[in-house]
N, C-alpha and C. Protein backbone atom coordinates (compact mmCIF):
# COMPACT_ATOMS: atom_id res chain seq x y z
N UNK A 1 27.72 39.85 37.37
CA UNK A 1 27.52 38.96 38.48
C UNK A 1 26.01 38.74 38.66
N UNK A 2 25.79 37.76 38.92
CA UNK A 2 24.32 37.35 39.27
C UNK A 2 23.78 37.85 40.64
N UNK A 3 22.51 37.91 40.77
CA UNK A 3 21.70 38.81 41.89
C UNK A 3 22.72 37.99 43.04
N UNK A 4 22.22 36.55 43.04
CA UNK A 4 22.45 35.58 44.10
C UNK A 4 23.91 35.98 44.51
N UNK A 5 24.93 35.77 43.56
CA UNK A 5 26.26 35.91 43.61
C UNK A 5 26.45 37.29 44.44
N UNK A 6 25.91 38.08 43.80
CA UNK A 6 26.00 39.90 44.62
C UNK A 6 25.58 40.37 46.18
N UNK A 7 24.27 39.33 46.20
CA UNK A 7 23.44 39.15 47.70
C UNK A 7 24.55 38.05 48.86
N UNK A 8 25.03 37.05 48.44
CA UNK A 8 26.07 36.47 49.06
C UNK A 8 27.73 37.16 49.31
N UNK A 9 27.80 37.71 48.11
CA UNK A 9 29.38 38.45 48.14
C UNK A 9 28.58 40.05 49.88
N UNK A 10 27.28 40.35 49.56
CA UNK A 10 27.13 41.79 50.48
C UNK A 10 26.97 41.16 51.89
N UNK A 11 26.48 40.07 51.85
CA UNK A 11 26.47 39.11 53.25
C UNK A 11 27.64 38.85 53.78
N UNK A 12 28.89 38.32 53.23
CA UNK A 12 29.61 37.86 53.55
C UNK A 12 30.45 39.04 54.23
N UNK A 13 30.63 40.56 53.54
CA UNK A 13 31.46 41.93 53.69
C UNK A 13 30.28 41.96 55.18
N UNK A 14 29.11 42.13 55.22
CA UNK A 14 28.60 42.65 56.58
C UNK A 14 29.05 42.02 57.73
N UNK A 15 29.23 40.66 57.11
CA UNK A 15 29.48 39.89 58.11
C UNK A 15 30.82 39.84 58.47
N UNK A 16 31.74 40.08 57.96
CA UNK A 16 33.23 40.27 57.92
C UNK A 16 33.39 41.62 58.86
N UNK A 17 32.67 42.65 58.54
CA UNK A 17 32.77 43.82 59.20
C UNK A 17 32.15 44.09 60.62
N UNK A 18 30.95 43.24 60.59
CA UNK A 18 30.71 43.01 62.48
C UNK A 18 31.83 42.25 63.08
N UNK A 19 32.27 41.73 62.71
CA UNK A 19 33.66 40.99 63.58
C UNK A 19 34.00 42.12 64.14
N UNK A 20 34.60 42.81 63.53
CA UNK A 20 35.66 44.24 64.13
C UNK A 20 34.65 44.77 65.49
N UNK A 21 33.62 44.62 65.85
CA UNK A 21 32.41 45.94 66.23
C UNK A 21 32.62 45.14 67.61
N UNK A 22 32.37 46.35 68.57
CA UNK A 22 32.56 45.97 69.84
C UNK A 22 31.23 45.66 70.57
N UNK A 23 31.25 44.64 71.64
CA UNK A 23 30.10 43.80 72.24
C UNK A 23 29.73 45.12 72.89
N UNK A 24 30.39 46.12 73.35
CA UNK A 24 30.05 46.95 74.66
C UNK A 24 30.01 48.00 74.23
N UNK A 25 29.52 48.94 74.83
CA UNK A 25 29.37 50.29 74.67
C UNK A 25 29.94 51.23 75.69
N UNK A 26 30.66 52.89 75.64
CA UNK A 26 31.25 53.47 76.49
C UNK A 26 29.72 54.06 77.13
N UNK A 27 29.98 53.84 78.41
CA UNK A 27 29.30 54.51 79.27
C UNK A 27 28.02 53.18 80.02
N UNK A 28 28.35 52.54 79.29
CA UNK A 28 27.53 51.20 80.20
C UNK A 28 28.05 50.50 81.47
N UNK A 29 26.56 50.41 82.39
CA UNK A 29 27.52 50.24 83.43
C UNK A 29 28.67 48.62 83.58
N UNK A 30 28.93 48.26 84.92
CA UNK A 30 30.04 47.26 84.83
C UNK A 30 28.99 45.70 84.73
N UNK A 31 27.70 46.09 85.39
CA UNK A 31 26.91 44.90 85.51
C UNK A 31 26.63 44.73 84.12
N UNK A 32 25.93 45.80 83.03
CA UNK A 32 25.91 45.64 81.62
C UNK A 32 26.72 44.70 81.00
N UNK A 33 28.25 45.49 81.14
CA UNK A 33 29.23 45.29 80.47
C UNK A 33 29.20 43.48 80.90
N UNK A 34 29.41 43.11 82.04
CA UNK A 34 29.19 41.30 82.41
C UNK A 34 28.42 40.37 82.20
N UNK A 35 27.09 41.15 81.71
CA UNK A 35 25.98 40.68 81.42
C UNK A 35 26.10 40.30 79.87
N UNK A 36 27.00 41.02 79.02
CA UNK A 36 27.06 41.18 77.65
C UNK A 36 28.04 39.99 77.69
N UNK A 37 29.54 40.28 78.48
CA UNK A 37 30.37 39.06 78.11
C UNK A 37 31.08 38.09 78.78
N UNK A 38 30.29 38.13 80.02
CA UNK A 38 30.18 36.94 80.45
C UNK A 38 31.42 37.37 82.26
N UNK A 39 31.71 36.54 82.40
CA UNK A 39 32.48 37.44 84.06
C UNK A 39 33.90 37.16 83.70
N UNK A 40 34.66 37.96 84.11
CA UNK A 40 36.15 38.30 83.61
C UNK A 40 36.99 37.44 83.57
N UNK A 41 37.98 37.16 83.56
CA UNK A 41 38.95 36.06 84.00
C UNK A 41 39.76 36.27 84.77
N UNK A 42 40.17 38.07 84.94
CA UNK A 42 40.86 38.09 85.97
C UNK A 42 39.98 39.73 86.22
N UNK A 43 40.76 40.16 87.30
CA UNK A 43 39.99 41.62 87.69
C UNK A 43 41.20 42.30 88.54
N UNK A 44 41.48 43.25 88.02
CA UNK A 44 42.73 44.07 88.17
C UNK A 44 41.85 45.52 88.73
N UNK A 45 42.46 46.23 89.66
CA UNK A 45 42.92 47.74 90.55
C UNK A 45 43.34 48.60 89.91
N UNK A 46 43.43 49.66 89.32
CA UNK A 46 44.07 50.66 88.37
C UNK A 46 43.50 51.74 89.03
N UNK A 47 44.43 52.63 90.07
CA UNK A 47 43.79 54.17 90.63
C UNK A 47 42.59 53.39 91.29
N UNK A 48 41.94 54.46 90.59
CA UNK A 48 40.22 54.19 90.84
C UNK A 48 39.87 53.52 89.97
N UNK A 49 39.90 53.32 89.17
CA UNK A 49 39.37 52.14 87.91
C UNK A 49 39.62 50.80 88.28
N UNK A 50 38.76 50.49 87.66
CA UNK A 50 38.50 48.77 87.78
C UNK A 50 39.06 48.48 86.21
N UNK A 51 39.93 47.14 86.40
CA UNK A 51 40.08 46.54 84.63
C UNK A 51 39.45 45.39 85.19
N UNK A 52 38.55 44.92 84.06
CA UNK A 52 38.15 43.79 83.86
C UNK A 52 38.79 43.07 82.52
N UNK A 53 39.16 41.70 82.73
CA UNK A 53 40.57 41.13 81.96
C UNK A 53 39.50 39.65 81.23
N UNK A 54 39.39 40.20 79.88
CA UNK A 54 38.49 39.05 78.84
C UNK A 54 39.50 38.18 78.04
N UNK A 55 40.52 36.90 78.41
CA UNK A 55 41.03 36.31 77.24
C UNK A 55 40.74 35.67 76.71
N UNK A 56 41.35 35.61 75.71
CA UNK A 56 40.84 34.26 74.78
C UNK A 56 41.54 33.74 73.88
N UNK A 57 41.40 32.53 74.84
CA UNK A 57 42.25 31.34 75.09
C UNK A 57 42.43 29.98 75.43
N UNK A 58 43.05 29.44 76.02
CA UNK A 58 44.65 29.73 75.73
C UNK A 58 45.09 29.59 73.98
N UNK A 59 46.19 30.36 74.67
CA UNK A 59 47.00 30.58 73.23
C UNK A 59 46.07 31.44 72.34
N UNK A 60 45.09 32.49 72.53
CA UNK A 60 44.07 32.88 71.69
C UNK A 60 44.63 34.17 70.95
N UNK A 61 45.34 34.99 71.19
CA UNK A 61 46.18 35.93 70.38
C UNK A 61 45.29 36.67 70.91
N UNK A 62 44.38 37.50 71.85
CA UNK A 62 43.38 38.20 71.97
C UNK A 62 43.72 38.08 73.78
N UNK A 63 43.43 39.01 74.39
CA UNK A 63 43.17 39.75 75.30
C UNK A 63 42.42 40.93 75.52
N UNK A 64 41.02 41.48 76.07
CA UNK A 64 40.22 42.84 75.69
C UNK A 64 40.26 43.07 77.18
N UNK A 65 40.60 43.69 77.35
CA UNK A 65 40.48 45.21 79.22
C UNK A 65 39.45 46.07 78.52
N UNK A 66 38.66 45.71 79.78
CA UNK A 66 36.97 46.56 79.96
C UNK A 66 37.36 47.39 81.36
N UNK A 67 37.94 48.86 80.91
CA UNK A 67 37.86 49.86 82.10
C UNK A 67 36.85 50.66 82.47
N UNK A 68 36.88 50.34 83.80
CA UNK A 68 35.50 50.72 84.21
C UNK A 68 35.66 52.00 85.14
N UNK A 69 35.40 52.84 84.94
CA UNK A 69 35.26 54.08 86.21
C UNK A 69 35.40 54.30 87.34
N UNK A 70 35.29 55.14 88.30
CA UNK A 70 34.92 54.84 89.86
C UNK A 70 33.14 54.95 90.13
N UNK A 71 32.93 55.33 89.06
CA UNK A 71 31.36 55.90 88.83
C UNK A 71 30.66 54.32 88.44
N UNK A 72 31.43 53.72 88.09
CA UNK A 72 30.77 52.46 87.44
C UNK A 72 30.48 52.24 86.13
N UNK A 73 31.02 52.91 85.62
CA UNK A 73 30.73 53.02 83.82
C UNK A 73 31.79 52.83 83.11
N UNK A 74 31.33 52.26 81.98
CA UNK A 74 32.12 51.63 81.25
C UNK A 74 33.64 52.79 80.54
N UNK A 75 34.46 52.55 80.85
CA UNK A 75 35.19 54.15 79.89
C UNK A 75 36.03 53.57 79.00
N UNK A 76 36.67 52.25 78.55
CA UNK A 76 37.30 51.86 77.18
C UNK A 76 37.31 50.20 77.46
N UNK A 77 37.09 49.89 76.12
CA UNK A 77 37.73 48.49 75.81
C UNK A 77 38.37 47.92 74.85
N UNK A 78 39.77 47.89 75.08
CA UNK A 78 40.37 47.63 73.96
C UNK A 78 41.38 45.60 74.49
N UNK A 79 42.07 45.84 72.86
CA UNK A 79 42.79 44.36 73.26
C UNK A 79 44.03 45.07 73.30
N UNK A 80 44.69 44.46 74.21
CA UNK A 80 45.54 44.49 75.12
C UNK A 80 46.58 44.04 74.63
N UNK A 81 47.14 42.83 73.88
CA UNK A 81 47.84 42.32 73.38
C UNK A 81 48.24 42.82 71.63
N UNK A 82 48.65 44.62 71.86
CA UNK A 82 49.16 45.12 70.72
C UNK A 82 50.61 46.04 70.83
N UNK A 83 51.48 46.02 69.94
CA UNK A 83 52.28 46.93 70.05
C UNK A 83 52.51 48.01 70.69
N UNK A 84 51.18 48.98 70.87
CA UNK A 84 51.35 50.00 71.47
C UNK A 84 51.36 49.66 73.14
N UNK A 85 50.42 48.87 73.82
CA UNK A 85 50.39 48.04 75.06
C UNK A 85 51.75 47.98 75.03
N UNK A 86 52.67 46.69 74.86
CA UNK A 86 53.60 46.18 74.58
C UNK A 86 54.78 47.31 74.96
N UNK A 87 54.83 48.15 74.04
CA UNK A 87 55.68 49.60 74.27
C UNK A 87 55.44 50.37 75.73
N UNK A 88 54.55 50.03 76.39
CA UNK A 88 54.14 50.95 77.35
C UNK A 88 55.09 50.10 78.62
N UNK A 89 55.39 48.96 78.75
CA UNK A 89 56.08 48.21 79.81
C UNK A 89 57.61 48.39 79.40
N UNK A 90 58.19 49.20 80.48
CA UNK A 90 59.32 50.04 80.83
C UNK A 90 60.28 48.16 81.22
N UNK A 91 61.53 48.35 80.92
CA UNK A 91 62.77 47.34 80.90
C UNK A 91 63.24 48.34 82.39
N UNK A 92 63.49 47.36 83.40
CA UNK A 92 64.02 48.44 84.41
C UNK A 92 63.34 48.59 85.42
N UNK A 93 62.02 48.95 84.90
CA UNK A 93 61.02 49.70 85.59
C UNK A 93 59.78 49.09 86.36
N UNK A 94 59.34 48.58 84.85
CA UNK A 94 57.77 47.95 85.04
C UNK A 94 57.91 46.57 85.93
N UNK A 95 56.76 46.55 86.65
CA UNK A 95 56.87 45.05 87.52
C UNK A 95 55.39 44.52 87.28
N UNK A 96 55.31 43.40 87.63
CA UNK A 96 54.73 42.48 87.30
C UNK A 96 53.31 42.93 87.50
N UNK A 97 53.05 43.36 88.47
CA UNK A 97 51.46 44.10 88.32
C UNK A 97 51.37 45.32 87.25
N UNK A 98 52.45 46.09 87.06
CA UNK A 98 52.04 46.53 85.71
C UNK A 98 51.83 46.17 84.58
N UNK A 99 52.27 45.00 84.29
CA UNK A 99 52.15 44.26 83.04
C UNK A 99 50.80 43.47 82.99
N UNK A 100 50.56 43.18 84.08
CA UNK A 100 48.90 42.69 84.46
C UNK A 100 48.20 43.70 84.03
N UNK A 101 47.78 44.93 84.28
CA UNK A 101 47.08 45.98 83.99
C UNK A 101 47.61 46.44 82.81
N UNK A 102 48.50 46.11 82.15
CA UNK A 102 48.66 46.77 81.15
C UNK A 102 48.15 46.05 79.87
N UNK A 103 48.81 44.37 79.76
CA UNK A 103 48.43 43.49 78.91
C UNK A 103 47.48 42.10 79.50
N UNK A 104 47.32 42.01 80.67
CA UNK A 104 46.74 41.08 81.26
C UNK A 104 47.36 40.13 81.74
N UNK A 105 46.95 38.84 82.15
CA UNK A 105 47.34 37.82 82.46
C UNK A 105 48.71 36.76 81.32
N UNK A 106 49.44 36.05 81.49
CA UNK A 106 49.78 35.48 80.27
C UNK A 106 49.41 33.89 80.28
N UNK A 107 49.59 33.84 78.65
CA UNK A 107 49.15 32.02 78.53
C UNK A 107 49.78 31.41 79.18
N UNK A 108 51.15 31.71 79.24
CA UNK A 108 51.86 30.66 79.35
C UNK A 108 53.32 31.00 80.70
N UNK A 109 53.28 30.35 81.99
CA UNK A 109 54.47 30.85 82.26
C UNK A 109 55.85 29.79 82.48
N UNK A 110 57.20 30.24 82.56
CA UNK A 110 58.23 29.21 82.38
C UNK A 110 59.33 29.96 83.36
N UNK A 111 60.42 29.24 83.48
CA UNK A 111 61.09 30.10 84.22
C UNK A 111 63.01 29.72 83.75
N UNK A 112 63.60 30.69 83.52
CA UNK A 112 65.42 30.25 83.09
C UNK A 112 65.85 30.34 83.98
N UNK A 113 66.39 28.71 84.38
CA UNK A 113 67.37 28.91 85.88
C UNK A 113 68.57 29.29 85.41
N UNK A 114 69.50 29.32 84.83
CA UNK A 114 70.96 29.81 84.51
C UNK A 114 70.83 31.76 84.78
N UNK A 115 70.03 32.34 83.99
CA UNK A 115 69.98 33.82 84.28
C UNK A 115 69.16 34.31 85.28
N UNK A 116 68.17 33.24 85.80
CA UNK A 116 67.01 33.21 86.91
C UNK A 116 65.96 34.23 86.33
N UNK A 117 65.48 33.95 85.33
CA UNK A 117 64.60 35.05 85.39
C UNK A 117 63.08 34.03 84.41
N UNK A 118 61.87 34.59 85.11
CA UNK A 118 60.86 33.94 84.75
C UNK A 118 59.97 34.74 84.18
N UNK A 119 59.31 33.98 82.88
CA UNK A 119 59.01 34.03 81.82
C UNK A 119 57.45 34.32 81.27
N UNK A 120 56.80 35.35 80.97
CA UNK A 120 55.40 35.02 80.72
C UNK A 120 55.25 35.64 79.32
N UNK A 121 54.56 34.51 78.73
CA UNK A 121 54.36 34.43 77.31
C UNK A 121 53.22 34.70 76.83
N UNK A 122 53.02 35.52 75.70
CA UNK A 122 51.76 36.60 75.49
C UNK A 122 51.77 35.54 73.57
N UNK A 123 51.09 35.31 73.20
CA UNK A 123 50.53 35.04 71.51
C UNK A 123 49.85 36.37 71.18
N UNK A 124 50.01 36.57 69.69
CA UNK A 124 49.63 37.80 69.69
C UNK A 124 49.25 37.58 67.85
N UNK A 125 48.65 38.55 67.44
CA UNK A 125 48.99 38.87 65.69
C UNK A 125 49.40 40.10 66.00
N UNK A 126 50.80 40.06 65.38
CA UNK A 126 51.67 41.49 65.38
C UNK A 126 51.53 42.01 64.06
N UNK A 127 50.80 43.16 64.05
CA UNK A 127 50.26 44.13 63.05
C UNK A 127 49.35 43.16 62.43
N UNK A 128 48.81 42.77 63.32
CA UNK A 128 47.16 41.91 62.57
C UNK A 128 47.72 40.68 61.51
N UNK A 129 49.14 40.45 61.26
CA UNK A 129 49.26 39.88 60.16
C UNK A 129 50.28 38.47 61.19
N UNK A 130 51.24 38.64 61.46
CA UNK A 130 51.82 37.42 62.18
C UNK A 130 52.09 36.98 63.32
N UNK A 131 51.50 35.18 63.34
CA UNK A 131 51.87 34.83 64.63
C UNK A 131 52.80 35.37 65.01
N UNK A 132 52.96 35.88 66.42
CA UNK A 132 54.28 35.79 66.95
C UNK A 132 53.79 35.73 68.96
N UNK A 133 54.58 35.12 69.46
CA UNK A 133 54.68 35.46 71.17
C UNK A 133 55.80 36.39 71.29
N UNK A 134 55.50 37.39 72.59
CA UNK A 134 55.85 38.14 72.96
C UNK A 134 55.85 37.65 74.51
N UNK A 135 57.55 37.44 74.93
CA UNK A 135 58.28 37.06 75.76
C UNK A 135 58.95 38.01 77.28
N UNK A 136 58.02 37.95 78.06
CA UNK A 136 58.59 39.32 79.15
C UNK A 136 59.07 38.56 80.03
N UNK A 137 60.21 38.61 80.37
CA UNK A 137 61.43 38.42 81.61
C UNK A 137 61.06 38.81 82.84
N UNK A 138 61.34 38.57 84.00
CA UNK A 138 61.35 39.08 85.39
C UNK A 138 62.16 38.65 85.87
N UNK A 139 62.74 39.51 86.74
CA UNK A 139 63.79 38.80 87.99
C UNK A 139 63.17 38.18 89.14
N UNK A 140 64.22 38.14 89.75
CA UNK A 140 63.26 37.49 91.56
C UNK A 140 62.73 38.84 92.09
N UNK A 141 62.85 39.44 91.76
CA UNK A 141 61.97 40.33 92.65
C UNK A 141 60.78 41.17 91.61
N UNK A 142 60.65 40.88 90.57
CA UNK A 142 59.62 41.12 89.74
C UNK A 142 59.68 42.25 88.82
N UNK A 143 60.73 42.89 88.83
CA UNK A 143 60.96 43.49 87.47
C UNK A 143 61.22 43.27 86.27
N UNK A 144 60.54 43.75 85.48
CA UNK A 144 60.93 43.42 84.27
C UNK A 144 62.18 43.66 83.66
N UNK A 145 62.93 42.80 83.48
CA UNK A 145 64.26 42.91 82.98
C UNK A 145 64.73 43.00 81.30
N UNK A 146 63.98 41.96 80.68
CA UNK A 146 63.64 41.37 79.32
C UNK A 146 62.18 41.36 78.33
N UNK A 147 62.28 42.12 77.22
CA UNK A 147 61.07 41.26 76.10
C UNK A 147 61.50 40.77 75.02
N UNK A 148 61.39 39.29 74.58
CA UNK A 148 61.17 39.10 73.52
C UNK A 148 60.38 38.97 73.00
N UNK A 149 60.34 39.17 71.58
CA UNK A 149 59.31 38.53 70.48
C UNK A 149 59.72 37.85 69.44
N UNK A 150 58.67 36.59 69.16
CA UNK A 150 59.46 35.71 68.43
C UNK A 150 58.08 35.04 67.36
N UNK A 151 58.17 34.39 66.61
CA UNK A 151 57.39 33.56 65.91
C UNK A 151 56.84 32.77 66.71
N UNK A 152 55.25 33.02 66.93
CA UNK A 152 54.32 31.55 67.48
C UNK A 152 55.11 30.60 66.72
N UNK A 153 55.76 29.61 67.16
CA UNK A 153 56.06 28.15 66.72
C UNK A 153 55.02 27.27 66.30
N UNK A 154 53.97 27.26 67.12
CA UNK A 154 53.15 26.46 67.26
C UNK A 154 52.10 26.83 66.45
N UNK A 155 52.45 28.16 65.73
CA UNK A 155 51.11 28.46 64.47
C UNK A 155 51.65 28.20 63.09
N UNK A 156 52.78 28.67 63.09
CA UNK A 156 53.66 29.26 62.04
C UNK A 156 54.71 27.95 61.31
N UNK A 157 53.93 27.26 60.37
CA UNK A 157 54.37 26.16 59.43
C UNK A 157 55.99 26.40 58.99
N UNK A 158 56.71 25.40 59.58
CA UNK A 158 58.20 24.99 59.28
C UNK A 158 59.15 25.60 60.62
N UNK A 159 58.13 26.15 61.33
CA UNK A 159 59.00 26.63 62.90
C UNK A 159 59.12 25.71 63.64
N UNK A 160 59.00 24.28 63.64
CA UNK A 160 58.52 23.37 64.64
C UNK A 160 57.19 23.05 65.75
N UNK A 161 57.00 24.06 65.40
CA UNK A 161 55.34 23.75 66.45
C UNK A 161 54.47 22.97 66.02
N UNK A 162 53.38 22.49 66.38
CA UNK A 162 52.59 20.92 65.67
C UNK A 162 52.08 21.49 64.20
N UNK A 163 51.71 22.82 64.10
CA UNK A 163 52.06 23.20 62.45
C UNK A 163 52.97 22.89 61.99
N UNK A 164 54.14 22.93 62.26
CA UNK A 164 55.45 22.33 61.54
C UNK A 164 55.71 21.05 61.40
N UNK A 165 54.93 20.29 62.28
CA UNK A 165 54.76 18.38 62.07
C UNK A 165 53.61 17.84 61.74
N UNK A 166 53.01 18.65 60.76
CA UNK A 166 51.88 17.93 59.64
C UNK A 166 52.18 17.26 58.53
């Protein structure tokens, strides 16, 4: 391989690998942490902790919760919109402010009048590899009743979504 070829192929891997790297650091305070990415979109109560709720979006497959301390410091930030999240909201149990603090806000909401239960729709890459939305149910009184998960339509060529009418 040529120098040039070798110096472009090591650029391209560094640059591939800061993607992954996080804007924030643990233990920075909350003004830091806002200063770095800008002011939340939503801002959620947890105990004593503060979540601060970063999406990106709409339809962005990404959600990051910046938990913040009672001390004011930064203590995790992860995205929100993964399997393990996902697993943590109880059928039965969980209600609608837990699912806020747990996965955030959703893109999209809808509601089924025949079973009455309304709808908030999460986009996601499930195991980093496929579109899919992830579908949580509520009743009238805000429990979670239902999740599905299904193929983003709207990413995923021959599902019907405007990918599928190119």
């Amino acid at each position: 391989m040529r120098p040039a070829a070798v110096s472009a192929v090591a650029t391209l891997l560094l640059t591939l690998g800061a993607c992954g790297t996080v804007p924030v650091n643990i233990g920075e305070s909350e003004q830091q942490v806002i200063a770095k990415l800008g002011n939340p979109t939503h801002r959620y109560q947890d105990g004593n902790d503060r979540l601060l709720e970063y999406m990106q979006g709409p339809w962005g497959q990404a959600t990051y919760m910046a938990r913040i301390g009672p001390d004011g410091k930064l203590i995790s930030y992860e995205q929100a919109l993964a399997a393990d999240k996902f697993a943590k909201i109880k059928i039965g149990e969980s209600r609608k402010e837990d699912v806020l603090r747990t996965i955030g806000a959703p893109s999209e909401t809808s509601y089924l009048s025949l079973p009455k239960l309304e709808v908030w729709s999460y986009p996601y890459r499930e195991s980093n590899v496929w579109d899919s939305v992830m579908h949580v149910h509520f009743d009238d009184a805000g429990t979670v009743r239902q999740m599905m998960n299904a193929p983003d339509r709207r990413r995923t060529p021959g599902m019907g979504g405007f990918m599928g009418r190119m």
